[in-house]
Protein backbone atom coordinates (compact mmCIF):
# COMPACT_ATOMS: atom_id res chain seq x y z
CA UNK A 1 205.17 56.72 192.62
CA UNK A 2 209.02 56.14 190.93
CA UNK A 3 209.42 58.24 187.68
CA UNK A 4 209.75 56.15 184.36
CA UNK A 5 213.38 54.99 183.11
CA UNK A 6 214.99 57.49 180.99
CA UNK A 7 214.99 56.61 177.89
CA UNK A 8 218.58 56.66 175.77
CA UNK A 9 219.03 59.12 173.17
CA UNK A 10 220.30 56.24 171.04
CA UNK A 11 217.02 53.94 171.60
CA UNK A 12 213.95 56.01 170.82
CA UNK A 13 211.49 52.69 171.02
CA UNK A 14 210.72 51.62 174.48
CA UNK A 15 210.17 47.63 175.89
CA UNK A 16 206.56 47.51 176.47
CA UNK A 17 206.10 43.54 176.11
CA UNK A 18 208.78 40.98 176.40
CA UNK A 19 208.22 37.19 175.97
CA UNK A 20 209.27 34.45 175.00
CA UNK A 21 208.10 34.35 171.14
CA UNK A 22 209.29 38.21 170.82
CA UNK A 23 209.76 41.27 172.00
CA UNK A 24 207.71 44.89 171.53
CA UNK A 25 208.91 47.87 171.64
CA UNK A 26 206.89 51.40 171.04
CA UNK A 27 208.59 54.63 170.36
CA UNK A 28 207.95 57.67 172.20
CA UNK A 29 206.77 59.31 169.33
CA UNK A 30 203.87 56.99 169.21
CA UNK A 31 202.67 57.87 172.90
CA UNK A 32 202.84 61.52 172.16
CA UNK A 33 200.85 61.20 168.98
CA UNK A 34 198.34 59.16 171.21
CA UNK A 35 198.36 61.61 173.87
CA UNK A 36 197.91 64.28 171.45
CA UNK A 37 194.80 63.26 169.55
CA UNK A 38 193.06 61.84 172.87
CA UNK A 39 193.78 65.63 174.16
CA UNK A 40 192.18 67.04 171.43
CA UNK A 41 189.19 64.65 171.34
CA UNK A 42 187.36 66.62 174.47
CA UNK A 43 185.53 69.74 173.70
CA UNK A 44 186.86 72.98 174.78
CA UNK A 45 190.69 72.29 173.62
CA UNK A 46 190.92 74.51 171.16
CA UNK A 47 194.21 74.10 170.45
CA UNK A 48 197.48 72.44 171.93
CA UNK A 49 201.16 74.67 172.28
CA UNK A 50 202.43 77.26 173.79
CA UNK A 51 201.95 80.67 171.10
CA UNK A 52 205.79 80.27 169.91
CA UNK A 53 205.22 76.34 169.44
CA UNK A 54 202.02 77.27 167.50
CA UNK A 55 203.40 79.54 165.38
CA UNK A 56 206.20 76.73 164.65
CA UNK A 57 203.96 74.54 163.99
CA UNK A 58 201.68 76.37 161.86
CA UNK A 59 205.11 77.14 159.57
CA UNK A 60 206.06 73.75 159.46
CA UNK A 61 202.91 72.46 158.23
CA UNK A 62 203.23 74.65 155.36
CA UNK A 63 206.96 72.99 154.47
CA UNK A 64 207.08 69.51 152.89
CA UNK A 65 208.09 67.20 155.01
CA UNK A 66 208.21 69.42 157.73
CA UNK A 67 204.77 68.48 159.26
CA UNK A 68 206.16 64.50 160.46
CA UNK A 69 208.06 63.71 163.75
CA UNK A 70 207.66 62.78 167.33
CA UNK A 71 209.28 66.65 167.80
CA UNK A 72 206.44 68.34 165.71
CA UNK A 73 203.44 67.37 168.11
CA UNK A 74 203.00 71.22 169.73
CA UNK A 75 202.54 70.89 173.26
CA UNK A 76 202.76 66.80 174.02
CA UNK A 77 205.79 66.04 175.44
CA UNK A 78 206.42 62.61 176.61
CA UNK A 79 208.89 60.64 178.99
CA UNK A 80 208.60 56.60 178.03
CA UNK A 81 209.93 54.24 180.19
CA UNK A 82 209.98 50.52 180.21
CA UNK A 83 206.69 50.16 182.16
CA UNK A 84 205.80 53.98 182.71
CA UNK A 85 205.31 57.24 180.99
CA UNK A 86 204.84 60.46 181.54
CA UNK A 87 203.03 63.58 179.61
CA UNK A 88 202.68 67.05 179.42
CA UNK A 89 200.39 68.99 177.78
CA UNK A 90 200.40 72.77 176.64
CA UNK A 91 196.18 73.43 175.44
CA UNK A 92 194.70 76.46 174.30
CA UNK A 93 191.07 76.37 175.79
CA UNK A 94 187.80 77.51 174.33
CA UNK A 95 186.71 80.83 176.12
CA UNK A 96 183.19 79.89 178.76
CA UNK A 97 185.10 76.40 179.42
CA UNK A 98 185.64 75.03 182.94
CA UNK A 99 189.19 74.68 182.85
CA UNK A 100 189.19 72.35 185.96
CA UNK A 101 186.44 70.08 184.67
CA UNK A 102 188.38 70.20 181.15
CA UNK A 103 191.87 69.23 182.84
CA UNK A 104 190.23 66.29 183.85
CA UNK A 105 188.89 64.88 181.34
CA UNK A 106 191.72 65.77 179.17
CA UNK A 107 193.63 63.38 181.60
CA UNK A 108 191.36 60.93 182.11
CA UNK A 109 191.29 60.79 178.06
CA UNK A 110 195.19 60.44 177.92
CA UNK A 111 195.56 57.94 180.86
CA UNK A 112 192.68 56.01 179.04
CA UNK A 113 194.50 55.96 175.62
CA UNK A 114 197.62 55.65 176.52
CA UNK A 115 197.53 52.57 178.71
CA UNK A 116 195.04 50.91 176.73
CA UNK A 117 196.92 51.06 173.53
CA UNK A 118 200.34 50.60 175.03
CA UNK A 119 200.16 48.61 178.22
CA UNK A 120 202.47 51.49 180.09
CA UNK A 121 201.02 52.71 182.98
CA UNK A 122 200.36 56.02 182.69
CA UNK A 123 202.17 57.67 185.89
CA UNK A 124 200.95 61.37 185.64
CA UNK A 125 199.47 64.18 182.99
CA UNK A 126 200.84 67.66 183.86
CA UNK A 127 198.53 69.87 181.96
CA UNK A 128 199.45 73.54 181.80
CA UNK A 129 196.76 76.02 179.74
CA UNK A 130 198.94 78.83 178.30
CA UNK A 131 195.99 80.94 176.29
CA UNK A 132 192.32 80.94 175.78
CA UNK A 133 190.47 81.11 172.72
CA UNK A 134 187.71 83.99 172.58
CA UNK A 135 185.21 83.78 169.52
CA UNK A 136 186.13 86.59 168.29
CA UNK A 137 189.45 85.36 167.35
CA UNK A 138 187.99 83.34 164.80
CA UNK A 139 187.76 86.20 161.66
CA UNK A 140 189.59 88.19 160.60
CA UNK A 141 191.17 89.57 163.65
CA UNK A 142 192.77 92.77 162.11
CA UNK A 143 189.19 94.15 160.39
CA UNK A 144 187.26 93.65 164.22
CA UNK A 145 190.69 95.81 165.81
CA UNK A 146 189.95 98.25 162.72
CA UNK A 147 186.32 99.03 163.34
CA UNK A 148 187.08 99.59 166.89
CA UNK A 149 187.64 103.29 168.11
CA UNK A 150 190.86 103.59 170.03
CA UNK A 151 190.58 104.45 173.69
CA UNK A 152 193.72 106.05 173.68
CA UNK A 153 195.80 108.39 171.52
């Protein structure tokens, strides 16, 4: 498989359909935002970023303005080509989840999204799971660690 054109630094919208009555272009911000919600549509994502980009994140919701951007989507990055793109995803699984089975359909979900709302072939989803997500991270962490004796002094 040939990796997708580079895209310029100065062009951020990609040819995905050229014709004779027009042209159209879609930015890579658009195919990370669709990459991003079709990752987060499978059960057992819990959460997408790596624990620095989600703590980022979480701060720059809380700004105005600060929550919009292609750069804002924790853990989508995208490569658009002409024809082709490329993604990779940072998730946070749910603790009990086959991460294997979840990979895949994580992908499967991109691939499907992508190309179908796009028309670039999707050319590979690198998926990397950084953390999982135990149920008992979803309280109040600090009272549970308070109740707890110490095992060491």
């Amino acid at each position: 498989m040939s990796t997708p054109t580079k895209p310029s630094d100065t062009n951020p919208a990609r040819l995905a359909d050229d014709t004779t009555q027009g042209k159209t272009t879609i930015a890579a911000s658009v195919v990370q935002k669709i990459a991003g919600i079709a990752a987060r549509e499978i059960s057992g994502v819990h959460s997408m970023g790596g624990g620095v980009s989600r703590a980022f994140g979480a701060i720059r919701e809380r700004i105005p303005g600060g929550g919009t951007g292609a750069s804002n989507i924790a853990g989508v990055q995208v490569e658009v080509g002409e024809k082709q793109a490329a993604v990779d995803l940072d998730l946070v699984v749910e603790y009990g989840a086959s991460i294997v089975e979840l990979a895949r359909a994580v992908r499967r979900n991109v691939i499907t999204a992508v190309e179908r709302m796009t028309g670039l072939e999707v050319i590979e989803v690198n998926i990397a799971i950084n953390d999982i997500h135990l149920p008992s991270e979803d309280g109040d962490s600090d009272e549970a660690v308070s109740t707890q004796p110490s095992r060491v002094e």
